[in-house]
Protein backbone atom coordinates (compact mmCIF):
# COMPACT_ATOMS: atom_id res chain seq x y z
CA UNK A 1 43.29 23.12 44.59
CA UNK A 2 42.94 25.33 42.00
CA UNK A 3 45.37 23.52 39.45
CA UNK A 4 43.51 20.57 40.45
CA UNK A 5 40.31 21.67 39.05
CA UNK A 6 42.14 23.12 35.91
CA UNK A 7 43.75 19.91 35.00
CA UNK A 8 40.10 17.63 35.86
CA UNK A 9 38.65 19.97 33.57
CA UNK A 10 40.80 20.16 30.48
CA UNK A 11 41.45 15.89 31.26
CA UNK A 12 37.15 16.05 30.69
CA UNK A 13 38.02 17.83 27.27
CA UNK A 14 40.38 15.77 26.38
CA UNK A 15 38.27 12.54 27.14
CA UNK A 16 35.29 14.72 25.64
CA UNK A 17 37.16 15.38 22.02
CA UNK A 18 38.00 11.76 21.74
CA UNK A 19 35.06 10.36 22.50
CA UNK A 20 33.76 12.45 19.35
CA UNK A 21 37.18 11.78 16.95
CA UNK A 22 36.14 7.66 17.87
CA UNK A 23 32.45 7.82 17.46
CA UNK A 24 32.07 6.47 13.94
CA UNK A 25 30.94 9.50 11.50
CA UNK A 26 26.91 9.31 10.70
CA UNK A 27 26.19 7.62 7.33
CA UNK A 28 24.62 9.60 4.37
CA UNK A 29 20.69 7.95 3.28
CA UNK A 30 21.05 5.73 0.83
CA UNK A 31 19.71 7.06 -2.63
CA UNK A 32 16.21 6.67 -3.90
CA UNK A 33 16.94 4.08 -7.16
CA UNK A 34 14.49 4.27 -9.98
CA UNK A 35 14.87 1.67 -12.76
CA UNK A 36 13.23 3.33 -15.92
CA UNK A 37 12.48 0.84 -18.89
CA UNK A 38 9.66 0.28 -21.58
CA UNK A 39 8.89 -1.83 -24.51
CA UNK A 40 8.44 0.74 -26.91
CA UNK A 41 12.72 0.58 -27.12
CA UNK A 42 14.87 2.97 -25.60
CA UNK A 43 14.63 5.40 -27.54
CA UNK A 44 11.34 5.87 -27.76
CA UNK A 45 10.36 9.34 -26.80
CA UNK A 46 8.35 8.77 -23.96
CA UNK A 47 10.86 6.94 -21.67
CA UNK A 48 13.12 10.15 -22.03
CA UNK A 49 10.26 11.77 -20.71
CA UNK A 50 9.74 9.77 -17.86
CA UNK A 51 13.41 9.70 -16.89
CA UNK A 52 13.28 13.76 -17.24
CA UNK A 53 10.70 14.37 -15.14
CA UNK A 54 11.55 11.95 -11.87
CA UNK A 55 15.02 13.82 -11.75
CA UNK A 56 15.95 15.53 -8.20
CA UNK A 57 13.25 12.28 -6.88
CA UNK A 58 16.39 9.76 -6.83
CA UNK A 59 18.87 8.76 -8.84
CA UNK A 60 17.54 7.18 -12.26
CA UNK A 61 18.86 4.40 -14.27
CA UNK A 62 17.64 3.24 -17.49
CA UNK A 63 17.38 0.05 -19.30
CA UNK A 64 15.39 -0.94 -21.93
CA UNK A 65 14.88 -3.24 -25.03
CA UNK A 66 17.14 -2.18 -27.82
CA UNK A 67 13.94 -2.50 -30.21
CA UNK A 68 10.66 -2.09 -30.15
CA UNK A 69 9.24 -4.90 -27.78
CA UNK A 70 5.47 -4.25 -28.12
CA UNK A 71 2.62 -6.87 -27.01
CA UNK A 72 4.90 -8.99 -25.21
CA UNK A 73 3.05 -9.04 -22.47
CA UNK A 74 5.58 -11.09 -19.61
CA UNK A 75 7.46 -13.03 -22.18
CA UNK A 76 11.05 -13.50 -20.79
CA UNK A 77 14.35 -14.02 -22.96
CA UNK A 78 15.89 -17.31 -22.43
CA UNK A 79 16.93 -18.99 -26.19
CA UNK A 80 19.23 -15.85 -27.31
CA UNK A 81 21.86 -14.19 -25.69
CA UNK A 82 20.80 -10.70 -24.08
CA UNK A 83 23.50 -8.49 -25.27
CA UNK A 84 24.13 -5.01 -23.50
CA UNK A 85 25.17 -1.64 -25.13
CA UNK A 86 25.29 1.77 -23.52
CA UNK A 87 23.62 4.28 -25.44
CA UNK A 88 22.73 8.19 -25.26
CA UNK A 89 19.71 9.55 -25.54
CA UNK A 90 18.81 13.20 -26.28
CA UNK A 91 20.22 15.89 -24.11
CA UNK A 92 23.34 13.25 -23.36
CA UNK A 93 20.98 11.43 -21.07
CA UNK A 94 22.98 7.64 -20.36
CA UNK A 95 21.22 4.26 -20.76
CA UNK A 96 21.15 1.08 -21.34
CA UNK A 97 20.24 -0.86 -24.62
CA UNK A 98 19.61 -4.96 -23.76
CA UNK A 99 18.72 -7.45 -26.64
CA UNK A 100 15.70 -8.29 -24.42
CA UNK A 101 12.26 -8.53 -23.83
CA UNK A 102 10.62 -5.82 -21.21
CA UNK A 103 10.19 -8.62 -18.37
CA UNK A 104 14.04 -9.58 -18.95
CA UNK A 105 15.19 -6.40 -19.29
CA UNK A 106 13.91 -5.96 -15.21
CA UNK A 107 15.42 -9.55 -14.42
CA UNK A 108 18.62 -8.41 -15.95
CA UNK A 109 18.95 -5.09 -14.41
CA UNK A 110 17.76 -6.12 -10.72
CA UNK A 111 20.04 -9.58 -11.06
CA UNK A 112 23.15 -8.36 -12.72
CA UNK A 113 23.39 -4.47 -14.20
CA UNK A 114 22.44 -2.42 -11.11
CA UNK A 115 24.88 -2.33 -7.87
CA UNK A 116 21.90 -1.68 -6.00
CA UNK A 117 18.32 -3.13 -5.82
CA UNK A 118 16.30 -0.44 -7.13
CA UNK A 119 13.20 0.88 -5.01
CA UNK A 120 11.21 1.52 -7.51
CA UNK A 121 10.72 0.41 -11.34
CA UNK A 122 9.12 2.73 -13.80
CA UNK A 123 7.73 1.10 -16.94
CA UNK A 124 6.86 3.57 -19.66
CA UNK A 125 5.65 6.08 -20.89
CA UNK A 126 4.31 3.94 -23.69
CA UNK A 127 2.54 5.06 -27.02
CA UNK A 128 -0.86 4.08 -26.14
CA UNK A 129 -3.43 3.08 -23.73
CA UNK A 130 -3.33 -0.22 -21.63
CA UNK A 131 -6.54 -0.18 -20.36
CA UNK A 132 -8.91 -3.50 -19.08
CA UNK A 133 -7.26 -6.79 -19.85
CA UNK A 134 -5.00 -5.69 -21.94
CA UNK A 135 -2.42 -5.46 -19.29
CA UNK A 136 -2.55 -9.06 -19.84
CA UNK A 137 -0.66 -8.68 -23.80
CA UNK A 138 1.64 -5.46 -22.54
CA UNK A 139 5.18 -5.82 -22.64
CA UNK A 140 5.09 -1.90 -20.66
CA UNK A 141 2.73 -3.94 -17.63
CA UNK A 142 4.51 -6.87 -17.93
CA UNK A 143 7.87 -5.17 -17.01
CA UNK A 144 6.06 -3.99 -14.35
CA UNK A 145 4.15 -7.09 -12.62
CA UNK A 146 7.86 -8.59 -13.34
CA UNK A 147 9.29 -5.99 -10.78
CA UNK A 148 6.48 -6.87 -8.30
CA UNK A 149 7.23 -10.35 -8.50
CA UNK A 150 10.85 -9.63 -7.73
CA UNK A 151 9.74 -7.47 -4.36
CA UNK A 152 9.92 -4.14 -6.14
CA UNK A 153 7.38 -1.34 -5.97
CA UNK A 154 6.33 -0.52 -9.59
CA UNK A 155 4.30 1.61 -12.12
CA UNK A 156 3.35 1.15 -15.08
CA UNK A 157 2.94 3.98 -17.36
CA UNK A 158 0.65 4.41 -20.69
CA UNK A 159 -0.31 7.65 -22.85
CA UNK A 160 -3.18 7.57 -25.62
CA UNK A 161 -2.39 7.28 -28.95
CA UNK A 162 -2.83 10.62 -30.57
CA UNK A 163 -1.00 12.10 -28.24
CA UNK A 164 2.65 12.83 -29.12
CA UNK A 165 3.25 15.24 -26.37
CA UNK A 166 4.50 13.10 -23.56
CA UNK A 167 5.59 15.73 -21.26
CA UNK A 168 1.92 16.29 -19.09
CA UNK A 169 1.62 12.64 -18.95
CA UNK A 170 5.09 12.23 -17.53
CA UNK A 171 4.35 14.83 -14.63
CA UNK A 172 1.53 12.35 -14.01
CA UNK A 173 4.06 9.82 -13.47
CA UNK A 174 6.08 12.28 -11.25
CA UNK A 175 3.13 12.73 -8.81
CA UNK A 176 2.24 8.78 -8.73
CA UNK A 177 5.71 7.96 -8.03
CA UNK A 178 6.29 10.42 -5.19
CA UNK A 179 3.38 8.86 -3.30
CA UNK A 180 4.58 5.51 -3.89
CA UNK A 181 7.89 6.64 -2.32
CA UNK A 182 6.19 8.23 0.65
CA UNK A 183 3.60 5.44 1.48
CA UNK A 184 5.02 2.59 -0.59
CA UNK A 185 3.21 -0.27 -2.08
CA UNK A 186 2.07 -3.38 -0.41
CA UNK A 187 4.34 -6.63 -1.69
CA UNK A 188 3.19 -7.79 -5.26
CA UNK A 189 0.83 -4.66 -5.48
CA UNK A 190 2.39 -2.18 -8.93
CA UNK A 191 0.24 0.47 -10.55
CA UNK A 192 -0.62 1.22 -13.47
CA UNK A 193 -1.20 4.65 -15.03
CA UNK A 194 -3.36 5.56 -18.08
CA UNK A 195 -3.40 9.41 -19.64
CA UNK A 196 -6.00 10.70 -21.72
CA UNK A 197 -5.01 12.58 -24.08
CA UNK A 198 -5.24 17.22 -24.09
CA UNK A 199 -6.27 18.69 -20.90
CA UNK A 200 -6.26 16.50 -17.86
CA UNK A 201 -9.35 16.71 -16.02
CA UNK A 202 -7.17 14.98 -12.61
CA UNK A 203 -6.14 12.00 -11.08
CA UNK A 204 -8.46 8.97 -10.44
CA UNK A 205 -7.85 5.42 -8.37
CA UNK A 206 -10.36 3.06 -10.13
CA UNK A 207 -11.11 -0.86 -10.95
CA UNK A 208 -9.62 -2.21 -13.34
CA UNK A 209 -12.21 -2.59 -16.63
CA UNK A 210 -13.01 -6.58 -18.02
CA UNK A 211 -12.87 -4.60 -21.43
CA UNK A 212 -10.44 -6.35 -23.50
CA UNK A 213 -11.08 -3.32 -26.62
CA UNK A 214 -12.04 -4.09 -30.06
CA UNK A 215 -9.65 -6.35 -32.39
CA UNK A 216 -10.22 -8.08 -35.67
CA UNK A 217 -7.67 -9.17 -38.78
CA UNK A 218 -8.07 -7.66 -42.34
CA UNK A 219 -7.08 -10.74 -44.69
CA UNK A 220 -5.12 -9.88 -47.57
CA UNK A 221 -3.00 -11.96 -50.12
CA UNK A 222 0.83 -11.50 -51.66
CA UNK A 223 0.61 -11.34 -55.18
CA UNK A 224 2.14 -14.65 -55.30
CA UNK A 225 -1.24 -15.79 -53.74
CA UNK A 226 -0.20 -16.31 -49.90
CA UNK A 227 -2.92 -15.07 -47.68
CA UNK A 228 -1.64 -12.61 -44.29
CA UNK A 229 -3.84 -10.88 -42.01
CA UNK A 230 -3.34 -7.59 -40.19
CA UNK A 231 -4.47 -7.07 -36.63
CA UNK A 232 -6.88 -3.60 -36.54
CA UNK A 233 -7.45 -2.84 -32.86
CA UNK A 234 -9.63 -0.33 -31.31
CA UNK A 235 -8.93 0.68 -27.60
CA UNK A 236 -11.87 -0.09 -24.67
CA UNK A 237 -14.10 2.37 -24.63
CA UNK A 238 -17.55 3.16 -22.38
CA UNK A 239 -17.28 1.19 -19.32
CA UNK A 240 -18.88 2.16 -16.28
CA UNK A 241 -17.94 4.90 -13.78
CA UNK A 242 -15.22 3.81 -11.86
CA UNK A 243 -12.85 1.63 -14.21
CA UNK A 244 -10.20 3.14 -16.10
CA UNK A 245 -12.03 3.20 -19.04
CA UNK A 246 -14.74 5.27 -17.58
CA UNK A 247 -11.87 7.37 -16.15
CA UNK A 248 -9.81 8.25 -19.32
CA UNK A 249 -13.23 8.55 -20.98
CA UNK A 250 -13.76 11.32 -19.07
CA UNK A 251 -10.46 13.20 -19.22
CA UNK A 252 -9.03 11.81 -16.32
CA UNK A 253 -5.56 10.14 -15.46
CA UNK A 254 -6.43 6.46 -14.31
CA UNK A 255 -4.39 5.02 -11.47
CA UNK A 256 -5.03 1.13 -10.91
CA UNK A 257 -3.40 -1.04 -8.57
CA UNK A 258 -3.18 -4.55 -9.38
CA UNK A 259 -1.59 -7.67 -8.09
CA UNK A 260 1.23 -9.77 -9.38
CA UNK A 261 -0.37 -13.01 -7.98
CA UNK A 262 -3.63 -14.23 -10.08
CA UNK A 263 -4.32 -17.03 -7.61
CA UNK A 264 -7.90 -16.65 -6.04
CA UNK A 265 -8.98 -16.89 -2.69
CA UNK A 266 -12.63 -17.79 -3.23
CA UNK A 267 -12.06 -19.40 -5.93
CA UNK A 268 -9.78 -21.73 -3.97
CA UNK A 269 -12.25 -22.65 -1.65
CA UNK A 270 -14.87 -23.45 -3.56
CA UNK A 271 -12.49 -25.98 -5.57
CA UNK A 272 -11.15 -27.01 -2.44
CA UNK A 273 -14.53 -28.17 -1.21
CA UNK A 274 -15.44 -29.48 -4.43
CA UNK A 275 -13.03 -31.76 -3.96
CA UNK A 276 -12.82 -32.44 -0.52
CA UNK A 277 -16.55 -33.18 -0.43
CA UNK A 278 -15.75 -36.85 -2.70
């Protein structure tokens, strides 16, 4: 009786171990991706920045416009090839150069560079506020609203002008992007981020201002006679409390979530009666 019981028990074991050894072994998470990029080109100074500081948050990819790509809003590459180069940045950080505009250089890297969709696009730091409409003529926000289109939580990133030091600004970023990877963003919905410059005062959610800032064209000639003009442009300033303007006004980080879509609800049904109504 006894060797009975001996050999049930060590047949359990055995059944025990094997059920283990054929139970399939559990799968590591998947990383966190971040697509960095810009239009300022990569190697601007404050897309370095931003890659630096979302290290250890997931595993960070850049690609970027070769050149600078400034104030091209969502303008997309499609009459010239898009040629890719791998480049390294300070500190032997590796990236991506691409002969493109911001917008493209998110098509190219979601559609053909990266293995892996990323989950989140980062789109910055740039040199300078996009504040108001603006957004509307930013190749930095249009990178951005280009990622929400595809499905992809994004932020947009922006530091004032007479700031060089990019390094408090890209902690903002840090601290915007961990909540986006710990509540996410609603489909179509990016962010985008504007840093005043010295001491930061905090962090603000606001409206988005219908400030469009200041611009006008100083008209000069060649000496051969041929007038040019050069655009002079003065950021949006004193809006009320509440809007980003109002916010970096006042020393503090503006965060702003806007939609990819522009289509308008209301808007659509008054039109839609108006022409029902016939």
């Amino acid at each position: 009786m006894l060797h009975r019981s001996v050999a049930r028990s060590l047949l359990l074991a055995i059944l025990a171990v094997a059920a283990l050894a054929a139970r399939p072994a559990s799968r590591a998470p998947d990383p966190y991706r971040i697509l960095v990029t810009n239009d300022d080109g990569v190697r601007a100074p404050g897309i370095l920045a931003v890659a630096q500081a979302l290290q250890g948050l997931g595993d960070v990819t850049i690609i970027a416009p070769s050149e600078n790509q400034s104030g091209k809003g969502h303008s997309i590459t499609i009459s010239d090839p898009i040629y890719a180069d791998a480049v390294t940045l300070p500190g032997g950080v590796a990236a991506t150069a691409l002969t493109a505009t911001p917008a493209s250089c998110v098509k190219v890297a979601i559609k053909a560079l990266m293995r892996d969709r990323p989950d989140l696009v980062v789109s910055g730091i740039n040199r300078g506020y996009n504040l108001g409409v603006v957004t509307y003529v930013s190749g930095t926000v249009g990178a951005a609203r280009e990622a929400a289109l595809a499905g992809v939580p994004a932020v947009a990133a922006s530091l004032a002008l007479e700031q060089n030091d990019y390094g408090p600004a890209a902690q903002i970023v840090r601290q915007v992007a961990e909540r986006v990877k710990q509540h996410g963003l609603d489909r179509g919905v990016f962010l985008n981020v504007n840093v005043p410059p010295g001491a930061i005062n905090g962090i603000r959610v606001t409206t988005q201002s219908r400030q469009a800032g200041d611009e006008h064209f100083e008209q000069q000639k060649t000496p051969w006679g041929r007038r040019y003009f050069w655009s002079v442009w003065k950021d949006p300033k004193g809006d009320s409390e509440g809007t980003d303007v109002w916010a970096t006004d006042h020393g503090y980080a503006a965060v702003t979530p806007l939609r990819a879509s522009e289509f308008d609800p209301p808007a659509y049904e008054t039109w839609r009666k108006r022409f029902t109504q016939q």
